[in-house]
Protein backbone atom coordinates (compact mmCIF):
# COMPACT_ATOMS: atom_id res chain seq x y z
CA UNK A 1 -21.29 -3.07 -50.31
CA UNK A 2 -18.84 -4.97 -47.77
CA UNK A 3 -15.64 -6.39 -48.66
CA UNK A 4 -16.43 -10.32 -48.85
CA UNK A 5 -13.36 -13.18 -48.83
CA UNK A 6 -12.59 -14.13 -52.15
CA UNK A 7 -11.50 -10.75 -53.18
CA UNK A 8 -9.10 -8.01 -52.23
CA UNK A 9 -6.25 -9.67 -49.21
CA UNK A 10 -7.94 -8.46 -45.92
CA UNK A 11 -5.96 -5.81 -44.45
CA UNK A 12 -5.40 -6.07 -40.72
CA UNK A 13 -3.98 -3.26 -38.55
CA UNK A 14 -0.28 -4.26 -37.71
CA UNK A 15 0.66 -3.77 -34.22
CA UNK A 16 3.36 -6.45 -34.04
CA UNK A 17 4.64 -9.64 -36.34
CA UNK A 18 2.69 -12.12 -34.29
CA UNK A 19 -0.41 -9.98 -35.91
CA UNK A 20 1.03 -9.97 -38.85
CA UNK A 21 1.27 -13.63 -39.17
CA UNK A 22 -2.30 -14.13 -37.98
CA UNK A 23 -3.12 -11.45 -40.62
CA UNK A 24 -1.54 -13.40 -43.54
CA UNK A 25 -3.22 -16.40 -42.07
CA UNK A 26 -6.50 -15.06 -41.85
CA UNK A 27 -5.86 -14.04 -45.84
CA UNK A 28 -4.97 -17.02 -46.80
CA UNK A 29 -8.11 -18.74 -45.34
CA UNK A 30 -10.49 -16.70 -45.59
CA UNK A 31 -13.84 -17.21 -44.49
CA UNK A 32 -16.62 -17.72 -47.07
CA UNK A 33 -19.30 -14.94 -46.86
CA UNK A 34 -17.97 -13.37 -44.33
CA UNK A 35 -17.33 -9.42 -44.37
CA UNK A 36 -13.91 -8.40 -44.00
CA UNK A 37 -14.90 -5.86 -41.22
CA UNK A 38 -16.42 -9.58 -39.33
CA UNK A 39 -13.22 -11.61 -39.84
CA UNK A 40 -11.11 -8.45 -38.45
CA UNK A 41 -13.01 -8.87 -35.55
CA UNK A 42 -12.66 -12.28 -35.10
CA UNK A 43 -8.95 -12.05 -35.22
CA UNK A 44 -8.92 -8.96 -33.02
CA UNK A 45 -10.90 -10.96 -30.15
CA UNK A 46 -8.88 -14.04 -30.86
CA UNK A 47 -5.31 -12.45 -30.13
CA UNK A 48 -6.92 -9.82 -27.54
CA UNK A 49 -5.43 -7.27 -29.21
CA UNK A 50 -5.21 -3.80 -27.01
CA UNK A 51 -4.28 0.09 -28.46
CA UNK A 52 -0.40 0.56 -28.05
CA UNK A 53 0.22 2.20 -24.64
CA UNK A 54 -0.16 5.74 -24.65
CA UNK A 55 1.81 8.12 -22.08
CA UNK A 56 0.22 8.15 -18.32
CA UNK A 57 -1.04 11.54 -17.55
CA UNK A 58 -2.76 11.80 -13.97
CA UNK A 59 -3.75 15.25 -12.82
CA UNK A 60 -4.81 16.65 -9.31
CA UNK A 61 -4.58 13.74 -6.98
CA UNK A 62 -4.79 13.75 -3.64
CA UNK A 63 -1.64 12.23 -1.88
CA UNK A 64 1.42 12.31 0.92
CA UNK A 65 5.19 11.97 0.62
CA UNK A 66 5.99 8.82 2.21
CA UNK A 67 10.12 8.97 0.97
CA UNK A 68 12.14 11.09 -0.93
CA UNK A 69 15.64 10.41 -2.30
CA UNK A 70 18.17 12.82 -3.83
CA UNK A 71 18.58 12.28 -7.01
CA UNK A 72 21.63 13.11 -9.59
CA UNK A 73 22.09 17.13 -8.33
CA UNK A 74 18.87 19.13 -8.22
CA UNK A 75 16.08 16.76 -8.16
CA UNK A 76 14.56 13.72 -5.93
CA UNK A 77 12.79 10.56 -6.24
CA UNK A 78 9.78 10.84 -4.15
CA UNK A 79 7.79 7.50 -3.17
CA UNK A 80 4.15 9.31 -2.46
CA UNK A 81 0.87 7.71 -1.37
CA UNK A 82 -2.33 8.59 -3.55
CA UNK A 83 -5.53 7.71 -3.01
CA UNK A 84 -6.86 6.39 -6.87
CA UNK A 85 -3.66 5.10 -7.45
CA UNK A 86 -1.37 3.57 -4.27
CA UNK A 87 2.29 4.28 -3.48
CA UNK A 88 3.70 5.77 -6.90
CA UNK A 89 7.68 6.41 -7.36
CA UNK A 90 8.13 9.65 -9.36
CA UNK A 91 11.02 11.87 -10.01
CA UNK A 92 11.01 15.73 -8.84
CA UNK A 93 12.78 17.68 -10.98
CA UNK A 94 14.83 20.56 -9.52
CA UNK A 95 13.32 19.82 -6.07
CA UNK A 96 16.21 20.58 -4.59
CA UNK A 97 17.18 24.14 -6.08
CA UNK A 98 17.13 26.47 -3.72
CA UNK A 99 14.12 28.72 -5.27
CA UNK A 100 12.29 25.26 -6.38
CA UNK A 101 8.49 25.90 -5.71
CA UNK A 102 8.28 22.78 -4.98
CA UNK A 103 10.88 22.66 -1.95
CA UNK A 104 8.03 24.04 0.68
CA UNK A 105 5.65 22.06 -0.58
CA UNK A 106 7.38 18.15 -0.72
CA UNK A 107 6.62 17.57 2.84
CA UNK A 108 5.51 14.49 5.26
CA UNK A 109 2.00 14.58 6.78
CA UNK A 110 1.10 17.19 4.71
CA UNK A 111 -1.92 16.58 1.68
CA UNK A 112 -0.98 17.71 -1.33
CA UNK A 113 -2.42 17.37 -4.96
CA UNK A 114 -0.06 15.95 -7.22
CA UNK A 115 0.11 15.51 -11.22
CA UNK A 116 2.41 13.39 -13.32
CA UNK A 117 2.82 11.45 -16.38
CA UNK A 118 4.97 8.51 -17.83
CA UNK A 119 4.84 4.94 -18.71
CA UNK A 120 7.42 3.56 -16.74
CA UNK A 121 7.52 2.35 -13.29
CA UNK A 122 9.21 5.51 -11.74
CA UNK A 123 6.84 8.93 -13.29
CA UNK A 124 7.61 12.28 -14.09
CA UNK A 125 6.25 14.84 -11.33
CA UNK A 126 4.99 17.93 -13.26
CA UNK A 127 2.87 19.56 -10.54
CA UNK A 128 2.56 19.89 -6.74
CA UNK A 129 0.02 22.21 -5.09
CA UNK A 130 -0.08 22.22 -0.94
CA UNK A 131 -3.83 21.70 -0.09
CA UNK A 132 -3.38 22.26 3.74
CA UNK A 133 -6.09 22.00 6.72
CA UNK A 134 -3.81 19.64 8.43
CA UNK A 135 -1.63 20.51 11.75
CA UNK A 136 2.07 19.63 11.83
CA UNK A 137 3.14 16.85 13.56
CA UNK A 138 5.95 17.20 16.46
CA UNK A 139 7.16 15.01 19.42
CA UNK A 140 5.79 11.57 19.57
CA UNK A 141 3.60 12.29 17.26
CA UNK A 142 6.21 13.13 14.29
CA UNK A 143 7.94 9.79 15.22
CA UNK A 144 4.24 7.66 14.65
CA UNK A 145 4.15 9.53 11.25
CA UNK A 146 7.36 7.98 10.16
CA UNK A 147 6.04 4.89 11.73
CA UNK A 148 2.79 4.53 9.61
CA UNK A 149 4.90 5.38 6.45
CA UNK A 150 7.41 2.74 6.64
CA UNK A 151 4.31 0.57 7.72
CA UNK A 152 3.27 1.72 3.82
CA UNK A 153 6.58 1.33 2.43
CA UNK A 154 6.77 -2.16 3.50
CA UNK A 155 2.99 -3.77 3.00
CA UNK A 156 1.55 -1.76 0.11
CA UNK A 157 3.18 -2.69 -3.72
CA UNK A 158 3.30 -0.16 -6.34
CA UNK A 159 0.46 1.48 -8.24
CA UNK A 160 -1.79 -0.76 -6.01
CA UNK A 161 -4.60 1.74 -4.95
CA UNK A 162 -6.45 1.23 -1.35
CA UNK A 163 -9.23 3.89 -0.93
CA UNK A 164 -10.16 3.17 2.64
CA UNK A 165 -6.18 2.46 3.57
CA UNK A 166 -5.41 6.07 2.53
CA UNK A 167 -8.71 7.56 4.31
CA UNK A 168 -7.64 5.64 7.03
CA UNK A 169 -3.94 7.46 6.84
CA UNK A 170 -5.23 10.40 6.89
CA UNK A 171 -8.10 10.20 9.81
CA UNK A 172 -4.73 8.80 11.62
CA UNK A 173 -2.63 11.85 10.86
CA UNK A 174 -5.03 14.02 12.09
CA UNK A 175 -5.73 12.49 15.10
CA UNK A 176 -1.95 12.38 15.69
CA UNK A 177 -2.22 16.08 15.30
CA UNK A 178 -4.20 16.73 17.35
CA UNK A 179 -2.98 15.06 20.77
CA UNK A 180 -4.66 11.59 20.81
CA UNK A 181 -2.52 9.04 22.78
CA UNK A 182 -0.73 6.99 19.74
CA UNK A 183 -0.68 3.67 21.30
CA UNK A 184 -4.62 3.70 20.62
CA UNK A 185 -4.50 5.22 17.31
CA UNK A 186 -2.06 3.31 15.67
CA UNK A 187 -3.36 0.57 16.28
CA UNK A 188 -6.70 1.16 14.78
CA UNK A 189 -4.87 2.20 11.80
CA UNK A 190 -2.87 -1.21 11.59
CA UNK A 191 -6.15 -3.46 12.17
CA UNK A 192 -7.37 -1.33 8.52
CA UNK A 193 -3.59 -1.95 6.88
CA UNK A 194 -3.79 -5.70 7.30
CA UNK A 195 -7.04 -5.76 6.18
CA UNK A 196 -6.65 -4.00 2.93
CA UNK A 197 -3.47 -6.20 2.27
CA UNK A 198 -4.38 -9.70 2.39
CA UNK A 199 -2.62 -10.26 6.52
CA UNK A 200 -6.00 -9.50 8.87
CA UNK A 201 -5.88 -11.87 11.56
CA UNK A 202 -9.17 -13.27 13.19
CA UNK A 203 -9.11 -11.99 17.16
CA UNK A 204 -12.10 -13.90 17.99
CA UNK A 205 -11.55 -17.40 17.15
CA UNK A 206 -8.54 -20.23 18.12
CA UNK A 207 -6.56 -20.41 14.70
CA UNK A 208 -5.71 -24.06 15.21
CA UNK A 209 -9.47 -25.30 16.50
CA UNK A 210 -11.61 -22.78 14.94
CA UNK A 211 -13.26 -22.76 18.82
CA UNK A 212 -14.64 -18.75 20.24
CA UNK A 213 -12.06 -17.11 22.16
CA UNK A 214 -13.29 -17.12 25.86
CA UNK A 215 -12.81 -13.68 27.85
CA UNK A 216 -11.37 -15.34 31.02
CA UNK A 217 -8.58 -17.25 29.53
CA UNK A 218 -5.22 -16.67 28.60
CA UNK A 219 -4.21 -17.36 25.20
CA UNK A 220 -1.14 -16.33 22.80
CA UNK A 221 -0.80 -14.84 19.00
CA UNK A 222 1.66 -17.56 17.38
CA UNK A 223 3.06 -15.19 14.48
CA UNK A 224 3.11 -17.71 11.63
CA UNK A 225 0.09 -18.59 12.92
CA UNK A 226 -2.47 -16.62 14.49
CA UNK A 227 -4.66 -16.74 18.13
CA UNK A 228 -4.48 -20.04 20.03
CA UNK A 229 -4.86 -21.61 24.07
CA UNK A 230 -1.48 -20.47 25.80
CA UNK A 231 0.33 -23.38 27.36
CA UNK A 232 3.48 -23.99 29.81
CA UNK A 233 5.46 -25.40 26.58
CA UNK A 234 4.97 -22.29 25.14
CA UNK A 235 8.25 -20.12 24.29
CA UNK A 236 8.81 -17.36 26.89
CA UNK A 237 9.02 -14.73 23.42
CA UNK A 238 5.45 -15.54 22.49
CA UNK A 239 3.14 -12.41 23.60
CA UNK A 240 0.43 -14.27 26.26
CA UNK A 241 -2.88 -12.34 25.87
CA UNK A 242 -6.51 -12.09 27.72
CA UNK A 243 -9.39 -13.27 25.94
CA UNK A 244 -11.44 -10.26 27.23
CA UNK A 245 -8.49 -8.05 25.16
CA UNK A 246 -8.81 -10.01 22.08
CA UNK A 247 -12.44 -9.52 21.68
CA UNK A 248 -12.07 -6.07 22.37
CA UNK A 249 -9.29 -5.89 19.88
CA UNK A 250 -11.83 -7.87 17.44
CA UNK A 251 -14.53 -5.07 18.22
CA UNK A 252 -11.66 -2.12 17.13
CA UNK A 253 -12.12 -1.63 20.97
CA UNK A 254 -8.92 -0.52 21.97
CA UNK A 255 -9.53 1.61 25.57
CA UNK A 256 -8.15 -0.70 27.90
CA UNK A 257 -4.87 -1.27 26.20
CA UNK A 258 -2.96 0.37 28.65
CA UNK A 259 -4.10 -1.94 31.43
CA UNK A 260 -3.74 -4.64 29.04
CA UNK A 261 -0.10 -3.75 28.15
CA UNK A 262 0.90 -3.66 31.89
CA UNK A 263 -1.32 -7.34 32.41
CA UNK A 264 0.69 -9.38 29.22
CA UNK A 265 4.10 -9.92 28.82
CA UNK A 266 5.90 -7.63 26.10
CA UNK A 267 5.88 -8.13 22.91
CA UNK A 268 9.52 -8.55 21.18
CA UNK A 269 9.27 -9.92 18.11
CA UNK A 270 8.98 -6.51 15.54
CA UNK A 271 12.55 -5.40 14.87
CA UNK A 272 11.88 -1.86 13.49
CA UNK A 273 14.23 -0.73 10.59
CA UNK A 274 14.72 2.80 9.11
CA UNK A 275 12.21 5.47 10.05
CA UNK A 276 10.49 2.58 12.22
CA UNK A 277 14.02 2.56 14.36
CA UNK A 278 14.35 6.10 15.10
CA UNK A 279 10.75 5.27 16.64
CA UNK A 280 12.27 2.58 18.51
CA UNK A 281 15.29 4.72 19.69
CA UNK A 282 12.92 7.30 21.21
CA UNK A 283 11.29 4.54 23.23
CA UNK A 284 7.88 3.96 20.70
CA UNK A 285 9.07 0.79 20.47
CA UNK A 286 7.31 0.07 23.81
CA UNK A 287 3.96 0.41 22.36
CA UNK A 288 4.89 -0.36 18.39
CA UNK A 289 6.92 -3.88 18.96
CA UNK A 290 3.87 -5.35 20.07
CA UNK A 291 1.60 -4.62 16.81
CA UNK A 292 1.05 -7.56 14.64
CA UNK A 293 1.11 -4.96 11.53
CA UNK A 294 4.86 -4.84 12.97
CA UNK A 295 5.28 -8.88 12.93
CA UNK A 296 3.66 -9.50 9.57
CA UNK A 297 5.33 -6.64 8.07
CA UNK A 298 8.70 -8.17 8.94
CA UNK A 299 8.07 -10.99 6.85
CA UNK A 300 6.31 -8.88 3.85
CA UNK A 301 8.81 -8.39 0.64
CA UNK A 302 10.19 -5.43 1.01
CA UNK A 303 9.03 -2.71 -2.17
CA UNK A 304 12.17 -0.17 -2.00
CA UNK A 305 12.10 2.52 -4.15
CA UNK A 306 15.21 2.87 -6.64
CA UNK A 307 17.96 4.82 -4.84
């Protein structure tokens, strides 16, 4: 037979004193002919109460090493990209010892599987395997890699997992790899970053009429803004654009962006920091400066990783 109110003090499980209280509560008035089992219930759905946290454990997933910092003597803070789970801080214990297996293996543009556990915001790494099947970067290509991870760095929060961003990432790498010009790569790989994050900007329409954009007319991207008729009033800084480019650009058509980039005027507004200004210094910055990823991620909260 069940418990029923009236007799023996219901017994709720005591996960903190606000439960508690709503446990001697629930006592105290208890519901007539109601099993104790139904009035636990009630009281569990009414103060959503959830199991205490239990430690984080994530095994074998697939991800890159966007950052690493050194950390007290031997080890490093790593900020990684994953694919189930986003950008993930997580300290590497004796990285830096000089036999560490997991020296060779902590590298950019490289896949590796990666486990760790914890609760808090920065994890504990407790394995790294190298997966391989990707080519090195080196030249140009090397500085776009540390382009698309501060690109990461600065639009994608913690723990905040985008599937198709990270396929995208690597499908980028590889064509990196493997010679493709990286004005035309990267920026089929920024149209897919500021989609996934909330900052994709409509090509094919005015922002301020909602009228079609027209392939013989001039227009320019306002940055707060978006796509709009270019006029004389217009501030010289302002990047002044073909129609015919912006449907193209709307159509992830990007094979006549060299001939574009000699027809418009430059685009200035992206001042690249960290691994984005090494770009710059190597002269990138005459194809990167003009990506509205750049623009919008200039005004995007920065997410640093504790030093």
């Amino acid at each position: 037979m069940s418990e029923r109110a009236g007799g023996p003090a219901l017994k709720a499980r005591r996960i903190d004193p606000v439960v508690e209280e709503a446990a001697e509560l629930l006592d105290s008035h208890a519901v007539p002919g109601m099993a104790v089992a139904e009035q636990r219930a009630m009281m569990d759905r009414a103060l959503r109460i959830v199991p205490a946290r239990t430690e984080l454990r994530v095994a074998n997933q697939p991800g890159f090493v966007l950052h690493a910092w050194p950390y007290r003597e031997t080890s490093l803070i790593l900020d990684v990209f994953t694919r189930d789970h986003g950008r993930v801080a997580m300290v590497a214990k004796g990285a830096k010892r000089p036999h560490s297996a997991l020296r060779p293996v902590l590298q950019h543009f490289q896949p590796i599987s990666l486990s760790w556990s914890g609760r808090g915001e920065v994890k504990t790494l407790t394995r790294a395997e190298w997966v391989g099947g990707m080519l090195p970067l080196a030249s140009d290509a090397l500085l776009s890699g540390f382009y698309l991870n501060e690109l990461l760095l600065r639009f994608c929060a913690r723990e905040d997992a985008h599937v198709t961003l990270f396929r995208q990432y690597m499908a980028t790498l590889t064509r990196l790899s493997h010679g493709e010009p990286a004005g035309l790569v990267l920026r089929g790989f920024e149209r897919v970053l500021l989609q996934e994050t909330g900052f994709a900007v409509a090509f094919d329409e005015c922002a301020n009429s909602g009228e079609t954009v027209e392939p013989a007319l001039d227009y320019v991207y306002q940055p707060e803004r978006g796509v709009r008729r270019a006029q004389a009033s217009d501030p010289s800084s302002w990047p002044v654009i073909s129609g015919q480019t912006l449907l193209d650009m709307s159509q992830d058509d990007y094979s006549d962006l060299p001939r574009a980039s000699r027809r418009h005027r430059p685009w200035r507004q992206y001042r690249p920091r960290g691994h984005a200004a090494q770009c710059a210094r190597h002269g990138l910055s005459r194809s990167d400066p003009g990506s509205a990823a750049g623009r919008a991620g200039r005004r995007r909260p920065d997410h640093a990783a504790p030093a």
